[in-house]
PDB file of N, CA and C in Angstrom:
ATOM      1  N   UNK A   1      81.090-109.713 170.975  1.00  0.00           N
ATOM      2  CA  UNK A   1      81.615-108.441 171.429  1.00  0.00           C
ATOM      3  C   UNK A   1      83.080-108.570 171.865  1.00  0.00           C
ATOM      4  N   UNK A   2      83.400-109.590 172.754  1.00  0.00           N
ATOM      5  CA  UNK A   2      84.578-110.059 173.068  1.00  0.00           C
ATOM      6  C   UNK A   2      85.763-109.915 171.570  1.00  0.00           C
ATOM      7  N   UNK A   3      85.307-110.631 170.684  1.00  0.00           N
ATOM      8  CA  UNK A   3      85.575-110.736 169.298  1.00  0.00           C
ATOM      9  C   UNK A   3      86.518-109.655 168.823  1.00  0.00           C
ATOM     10  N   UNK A   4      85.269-108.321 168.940  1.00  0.00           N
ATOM     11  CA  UNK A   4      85.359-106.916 168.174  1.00  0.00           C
ATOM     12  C   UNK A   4      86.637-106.524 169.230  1.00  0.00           C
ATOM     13  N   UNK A   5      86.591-106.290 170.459  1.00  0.00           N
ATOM     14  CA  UNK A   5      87.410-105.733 171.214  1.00  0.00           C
ATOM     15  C   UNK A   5      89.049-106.145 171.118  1.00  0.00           C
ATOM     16  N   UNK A   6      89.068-107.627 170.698  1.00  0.00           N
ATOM     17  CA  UNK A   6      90.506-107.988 170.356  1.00  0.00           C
ATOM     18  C   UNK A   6      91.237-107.355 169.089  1.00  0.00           C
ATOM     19  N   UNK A   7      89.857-107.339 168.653  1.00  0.00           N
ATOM     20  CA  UNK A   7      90.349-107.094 167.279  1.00  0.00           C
ATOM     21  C   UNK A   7      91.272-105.610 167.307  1.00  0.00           C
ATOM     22  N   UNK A   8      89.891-105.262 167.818  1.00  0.00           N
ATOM     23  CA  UNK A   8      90.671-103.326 168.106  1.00  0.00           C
ATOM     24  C   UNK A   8      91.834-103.015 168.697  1.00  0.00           C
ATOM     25  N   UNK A   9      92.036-104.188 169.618  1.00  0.00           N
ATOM     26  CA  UNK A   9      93.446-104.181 170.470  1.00  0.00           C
ATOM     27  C   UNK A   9      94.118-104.228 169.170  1.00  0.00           C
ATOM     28  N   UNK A  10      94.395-105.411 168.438  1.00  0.00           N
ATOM     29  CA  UNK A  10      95.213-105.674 167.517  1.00  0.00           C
ATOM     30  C   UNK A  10      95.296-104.784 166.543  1.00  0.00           C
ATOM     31  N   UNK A  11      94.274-104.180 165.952  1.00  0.00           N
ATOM     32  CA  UNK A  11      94.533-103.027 165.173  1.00  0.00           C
ATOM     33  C   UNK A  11      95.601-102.036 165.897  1.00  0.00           C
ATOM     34  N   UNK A  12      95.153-101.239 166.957  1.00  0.00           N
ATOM     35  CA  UNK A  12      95.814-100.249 167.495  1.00  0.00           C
ATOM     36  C   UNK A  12      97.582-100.813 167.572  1.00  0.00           C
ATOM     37  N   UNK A  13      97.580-101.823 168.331  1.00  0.00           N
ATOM     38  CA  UNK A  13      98.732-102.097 168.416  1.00  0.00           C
ATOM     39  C   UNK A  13      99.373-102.204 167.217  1.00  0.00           C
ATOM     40  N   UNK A  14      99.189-102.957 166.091  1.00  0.00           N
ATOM     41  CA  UNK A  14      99.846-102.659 164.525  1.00  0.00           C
ATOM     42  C   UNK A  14      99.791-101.398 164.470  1.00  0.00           C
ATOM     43  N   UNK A  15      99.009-100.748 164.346  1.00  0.00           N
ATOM     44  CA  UNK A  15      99.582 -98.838 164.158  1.00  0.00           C
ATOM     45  C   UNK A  15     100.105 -98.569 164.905  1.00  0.00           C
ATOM     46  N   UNK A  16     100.206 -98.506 166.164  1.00  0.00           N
ATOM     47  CA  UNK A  16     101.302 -98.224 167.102  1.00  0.00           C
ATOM     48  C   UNK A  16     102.607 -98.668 166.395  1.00  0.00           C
ATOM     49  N   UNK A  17     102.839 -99.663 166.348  1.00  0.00           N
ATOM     50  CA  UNK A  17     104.026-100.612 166.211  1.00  0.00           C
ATOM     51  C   UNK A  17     104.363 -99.720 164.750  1.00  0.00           C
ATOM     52  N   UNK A  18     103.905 -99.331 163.876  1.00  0.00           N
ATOM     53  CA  UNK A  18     104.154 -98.842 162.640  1.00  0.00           C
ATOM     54  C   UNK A  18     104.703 -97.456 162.571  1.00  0.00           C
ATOM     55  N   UNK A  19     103.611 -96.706 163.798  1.00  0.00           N
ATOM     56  CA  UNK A  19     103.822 -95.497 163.952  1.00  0.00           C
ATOM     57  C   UNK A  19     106.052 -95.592 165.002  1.00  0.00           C
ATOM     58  N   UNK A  20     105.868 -96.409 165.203  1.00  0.00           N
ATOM     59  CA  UNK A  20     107.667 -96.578 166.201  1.00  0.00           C
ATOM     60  C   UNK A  20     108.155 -96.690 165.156  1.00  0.00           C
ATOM     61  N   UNK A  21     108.185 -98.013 164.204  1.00  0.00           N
ATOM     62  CA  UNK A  21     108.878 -98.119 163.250  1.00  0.00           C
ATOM     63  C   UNK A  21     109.616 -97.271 162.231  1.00  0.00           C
ATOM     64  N   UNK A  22     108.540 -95.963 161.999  1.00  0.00           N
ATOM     65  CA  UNK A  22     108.678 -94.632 160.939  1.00  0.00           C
ATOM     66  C   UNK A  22     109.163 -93.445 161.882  1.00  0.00           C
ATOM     67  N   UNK A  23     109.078 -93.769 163.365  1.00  0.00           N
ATOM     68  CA  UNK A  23     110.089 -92.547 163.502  1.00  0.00           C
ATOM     69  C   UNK A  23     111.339 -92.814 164.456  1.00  0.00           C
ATOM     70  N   UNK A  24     112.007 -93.548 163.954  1.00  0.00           N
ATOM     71  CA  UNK A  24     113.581 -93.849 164.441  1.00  0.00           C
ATOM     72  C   UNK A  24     114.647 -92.949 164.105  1.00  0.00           C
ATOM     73  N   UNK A  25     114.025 -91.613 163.777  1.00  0.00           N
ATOM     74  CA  UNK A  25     115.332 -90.419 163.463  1.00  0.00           C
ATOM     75  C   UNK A  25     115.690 -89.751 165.170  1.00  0.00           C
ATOM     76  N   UNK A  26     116.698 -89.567 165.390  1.00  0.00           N
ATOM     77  CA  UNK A  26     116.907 -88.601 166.416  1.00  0.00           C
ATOM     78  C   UNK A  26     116.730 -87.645 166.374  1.00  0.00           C
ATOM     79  N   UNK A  27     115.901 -87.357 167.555  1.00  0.00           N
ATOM     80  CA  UNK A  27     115.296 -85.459 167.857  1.00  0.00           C
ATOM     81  C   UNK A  27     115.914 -84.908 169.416  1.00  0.00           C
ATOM     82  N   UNK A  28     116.129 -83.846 169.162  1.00  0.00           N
ATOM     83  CA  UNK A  28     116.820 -82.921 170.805  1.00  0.00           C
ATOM     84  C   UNK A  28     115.243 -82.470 171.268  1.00  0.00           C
ATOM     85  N   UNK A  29     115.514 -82.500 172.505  1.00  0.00           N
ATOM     86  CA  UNK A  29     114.094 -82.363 173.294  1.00  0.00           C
ATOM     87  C   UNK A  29     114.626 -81.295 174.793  1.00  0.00           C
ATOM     88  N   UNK A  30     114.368 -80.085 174.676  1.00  0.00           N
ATOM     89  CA  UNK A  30     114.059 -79.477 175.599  1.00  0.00           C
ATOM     90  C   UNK A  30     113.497 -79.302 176.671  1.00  0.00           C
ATOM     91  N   UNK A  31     113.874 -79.712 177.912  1.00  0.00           N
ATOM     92  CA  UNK A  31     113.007 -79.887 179.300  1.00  0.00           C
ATOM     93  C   UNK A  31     113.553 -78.586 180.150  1.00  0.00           C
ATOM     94  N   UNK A  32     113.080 -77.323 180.162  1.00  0.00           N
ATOM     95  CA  UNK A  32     113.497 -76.351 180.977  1.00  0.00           C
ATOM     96  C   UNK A  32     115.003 -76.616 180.820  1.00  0.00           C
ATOM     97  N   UNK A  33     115.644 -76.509 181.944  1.00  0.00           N
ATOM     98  CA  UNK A  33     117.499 -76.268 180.892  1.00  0.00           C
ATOM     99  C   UNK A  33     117.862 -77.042 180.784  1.00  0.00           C
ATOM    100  N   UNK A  34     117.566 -78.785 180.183  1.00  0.00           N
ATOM    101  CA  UNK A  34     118.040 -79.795 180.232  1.00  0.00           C
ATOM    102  C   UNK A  34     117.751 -79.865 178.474  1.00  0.00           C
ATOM    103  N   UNK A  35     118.570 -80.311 177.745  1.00  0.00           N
ATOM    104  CA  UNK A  35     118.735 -80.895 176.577  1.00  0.00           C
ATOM    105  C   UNK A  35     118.814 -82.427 176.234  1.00  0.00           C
ATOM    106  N   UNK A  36     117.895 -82.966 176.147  1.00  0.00           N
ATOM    107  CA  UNK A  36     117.871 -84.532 175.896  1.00  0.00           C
ATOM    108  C   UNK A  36     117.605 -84.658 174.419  1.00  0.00           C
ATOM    109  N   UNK A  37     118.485 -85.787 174.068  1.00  0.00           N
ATOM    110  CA  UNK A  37     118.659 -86.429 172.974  1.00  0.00           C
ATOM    111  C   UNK A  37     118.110 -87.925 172.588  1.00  0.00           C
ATOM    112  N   UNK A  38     117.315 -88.132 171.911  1.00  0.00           N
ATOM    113  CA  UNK A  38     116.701 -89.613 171.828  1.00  0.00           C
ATOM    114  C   UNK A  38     115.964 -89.645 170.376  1.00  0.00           C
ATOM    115  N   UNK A  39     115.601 -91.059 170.423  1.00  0.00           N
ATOM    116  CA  UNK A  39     114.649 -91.518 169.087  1.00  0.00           C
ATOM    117  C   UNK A  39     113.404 -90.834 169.235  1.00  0.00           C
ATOM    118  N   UNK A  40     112.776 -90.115 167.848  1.00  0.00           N
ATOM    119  CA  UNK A  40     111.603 -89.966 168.433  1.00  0.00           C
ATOM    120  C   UNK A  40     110.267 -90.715 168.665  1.00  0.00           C
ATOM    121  N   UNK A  41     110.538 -92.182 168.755  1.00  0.00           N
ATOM    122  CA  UNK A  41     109.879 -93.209 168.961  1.00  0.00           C
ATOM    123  C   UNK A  41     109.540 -93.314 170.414  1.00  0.00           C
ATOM    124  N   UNK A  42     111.018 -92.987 170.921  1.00  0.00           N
ATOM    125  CA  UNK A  42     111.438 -93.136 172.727  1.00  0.00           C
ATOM    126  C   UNK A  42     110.227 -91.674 173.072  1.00  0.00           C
ATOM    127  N   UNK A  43     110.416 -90.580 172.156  1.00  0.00           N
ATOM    128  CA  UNK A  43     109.859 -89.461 172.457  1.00  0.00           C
ATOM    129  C   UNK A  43     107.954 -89.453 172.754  1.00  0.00           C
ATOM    130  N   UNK A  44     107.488 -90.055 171.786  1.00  0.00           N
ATOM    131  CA  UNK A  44     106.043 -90.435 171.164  1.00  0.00           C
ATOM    132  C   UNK A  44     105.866 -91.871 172.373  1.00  0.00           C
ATOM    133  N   UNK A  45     106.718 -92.091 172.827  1.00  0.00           N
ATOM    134  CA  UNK A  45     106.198 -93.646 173.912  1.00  0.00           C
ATOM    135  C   UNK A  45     105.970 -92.845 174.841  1.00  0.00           C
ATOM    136  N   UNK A  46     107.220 -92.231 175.455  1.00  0.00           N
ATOM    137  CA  UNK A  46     106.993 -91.073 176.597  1.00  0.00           C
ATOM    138  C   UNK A  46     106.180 -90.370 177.066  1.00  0.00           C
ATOM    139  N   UNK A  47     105.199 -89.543 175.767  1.00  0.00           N
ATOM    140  CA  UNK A  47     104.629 -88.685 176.261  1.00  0.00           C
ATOM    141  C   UNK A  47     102.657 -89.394 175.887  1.00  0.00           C
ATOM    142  N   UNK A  48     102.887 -90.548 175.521  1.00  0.00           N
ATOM    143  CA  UNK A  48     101.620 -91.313 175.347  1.00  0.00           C
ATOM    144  C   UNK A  48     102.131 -91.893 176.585  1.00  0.00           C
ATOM    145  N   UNK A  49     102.658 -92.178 177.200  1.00  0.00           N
ATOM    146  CA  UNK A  49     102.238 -92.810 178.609  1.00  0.00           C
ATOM    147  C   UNK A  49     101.684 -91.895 179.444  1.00  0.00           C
ATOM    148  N   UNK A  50     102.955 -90.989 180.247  1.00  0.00           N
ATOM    149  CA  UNK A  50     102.406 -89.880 180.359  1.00  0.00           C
ATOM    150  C   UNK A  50     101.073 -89.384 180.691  1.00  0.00           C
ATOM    151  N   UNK A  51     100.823 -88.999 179.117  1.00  0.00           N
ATOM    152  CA  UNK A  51      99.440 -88.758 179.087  1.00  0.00           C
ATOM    153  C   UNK A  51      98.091 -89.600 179.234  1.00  0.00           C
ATOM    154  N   UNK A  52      98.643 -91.048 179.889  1.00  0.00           N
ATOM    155  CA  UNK A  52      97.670 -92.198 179.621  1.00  0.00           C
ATOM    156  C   UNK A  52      97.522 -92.108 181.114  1.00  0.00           C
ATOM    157  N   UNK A  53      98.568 -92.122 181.739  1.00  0.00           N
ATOM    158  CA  UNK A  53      98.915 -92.007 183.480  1.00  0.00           C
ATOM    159  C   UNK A  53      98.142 -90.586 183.884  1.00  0.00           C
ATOM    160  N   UNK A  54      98.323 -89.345 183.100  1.00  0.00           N
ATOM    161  CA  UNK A  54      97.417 -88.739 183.797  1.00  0.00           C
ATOM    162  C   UNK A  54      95.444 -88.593 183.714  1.00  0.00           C
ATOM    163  N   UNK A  55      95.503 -89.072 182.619  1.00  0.00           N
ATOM    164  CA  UNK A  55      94.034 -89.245 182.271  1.00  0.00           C
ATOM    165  C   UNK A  55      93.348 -90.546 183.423  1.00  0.00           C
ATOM    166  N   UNK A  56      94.656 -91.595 183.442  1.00  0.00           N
ATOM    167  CA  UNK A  56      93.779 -92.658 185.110  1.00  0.00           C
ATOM    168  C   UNK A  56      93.726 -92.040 185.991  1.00  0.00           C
ATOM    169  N   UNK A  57      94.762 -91.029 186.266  1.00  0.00           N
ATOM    170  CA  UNK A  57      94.744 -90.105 187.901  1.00  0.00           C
ATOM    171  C   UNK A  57      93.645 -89.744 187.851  1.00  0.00           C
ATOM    172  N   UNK A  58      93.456 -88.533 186.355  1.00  0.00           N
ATOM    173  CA  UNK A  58      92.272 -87.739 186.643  1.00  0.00           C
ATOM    174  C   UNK A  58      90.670 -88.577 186.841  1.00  0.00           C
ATOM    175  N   UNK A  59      90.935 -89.702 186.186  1.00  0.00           N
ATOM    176  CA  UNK A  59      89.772 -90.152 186.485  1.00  0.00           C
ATOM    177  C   UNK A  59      89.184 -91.005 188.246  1.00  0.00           C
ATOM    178  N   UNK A  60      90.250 -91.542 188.508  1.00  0.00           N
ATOM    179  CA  UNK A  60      90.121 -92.074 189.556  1.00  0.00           C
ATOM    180  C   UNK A  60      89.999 -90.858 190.700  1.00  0.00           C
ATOM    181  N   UNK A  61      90.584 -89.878 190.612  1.00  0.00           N
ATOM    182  CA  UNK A  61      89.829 -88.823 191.622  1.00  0.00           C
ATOM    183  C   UNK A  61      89.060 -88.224 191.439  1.00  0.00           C
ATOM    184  N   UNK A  62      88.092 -88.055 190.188  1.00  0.00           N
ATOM    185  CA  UNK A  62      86.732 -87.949 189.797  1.00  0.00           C
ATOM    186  C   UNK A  62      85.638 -89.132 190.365  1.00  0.00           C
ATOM    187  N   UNK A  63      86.081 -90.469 190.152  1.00  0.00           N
ATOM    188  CA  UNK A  63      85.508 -91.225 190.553  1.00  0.00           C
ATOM    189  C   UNK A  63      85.692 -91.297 192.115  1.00  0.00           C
ATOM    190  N   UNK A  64      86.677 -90.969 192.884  1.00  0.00           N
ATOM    191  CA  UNK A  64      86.468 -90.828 194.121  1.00  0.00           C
ATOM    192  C   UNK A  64      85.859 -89.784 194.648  1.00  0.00           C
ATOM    193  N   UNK A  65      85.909 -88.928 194.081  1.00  0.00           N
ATOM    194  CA  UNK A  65      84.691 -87.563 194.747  1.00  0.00           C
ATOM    195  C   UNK A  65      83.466 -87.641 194.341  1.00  0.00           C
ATOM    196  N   UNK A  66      82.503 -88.652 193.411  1.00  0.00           N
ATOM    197  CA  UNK A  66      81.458 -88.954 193.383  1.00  0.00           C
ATOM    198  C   UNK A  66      80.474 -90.161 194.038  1.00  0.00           C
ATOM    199  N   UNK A  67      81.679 -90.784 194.462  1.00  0.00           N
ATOM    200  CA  UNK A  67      81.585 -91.707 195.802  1.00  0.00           C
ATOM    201  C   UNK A  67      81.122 -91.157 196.945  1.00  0.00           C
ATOM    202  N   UNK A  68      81.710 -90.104 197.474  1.00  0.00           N
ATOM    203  CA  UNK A  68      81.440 -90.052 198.584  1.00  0.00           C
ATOM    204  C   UNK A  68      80.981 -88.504 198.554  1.00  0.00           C
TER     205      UNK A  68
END
C-alpha cells in the first residue's frame, strides 16, 4: 500500500510539473482595482494553494466541532 501511495505522489507531481511547464505565457489578473501581471503557472500555483489552505481550515474546524 505504501508502494501505491508513492507512486500516486509521483504521478501527480509529473502532471503538475507538466501542467507549469505548458503555461509560461503571461496573463493580467484582476483583484478588485489592482491589476497584476504574472506567468500563468505563478497564477495556477496560487490559487491551488489557496484552495488547498482553505479546504485544511475547513476541515480542521469541522473536526473541531465534532470533538467537542
Amino acid at each position: 500500500m505504501k508502494r501505491v501511495k508513492i507512486i500516486a505522489v509521483l504521478i501527480l507531481a509529473i502532471v503538475c510539473l507538466i501542467i507549469v511547464l505548458q503555461n509560461t505565457a503571461t496573463v493580467e489578473t484582476k483583484i478588485l482595482f489592482i491589476s497584476i501581471t504574472m506567468p500563468r503557472a505563478v497564477l495556477l500555483l496560487a490559487t491551488t494553494a489557496i484552495g488547498f489552505a482553505l479546504g485544511v481550515l475547513v476541515s480542521l474546524i469541522l473536526c473541531k466541532k465534532q470533538k467537542s
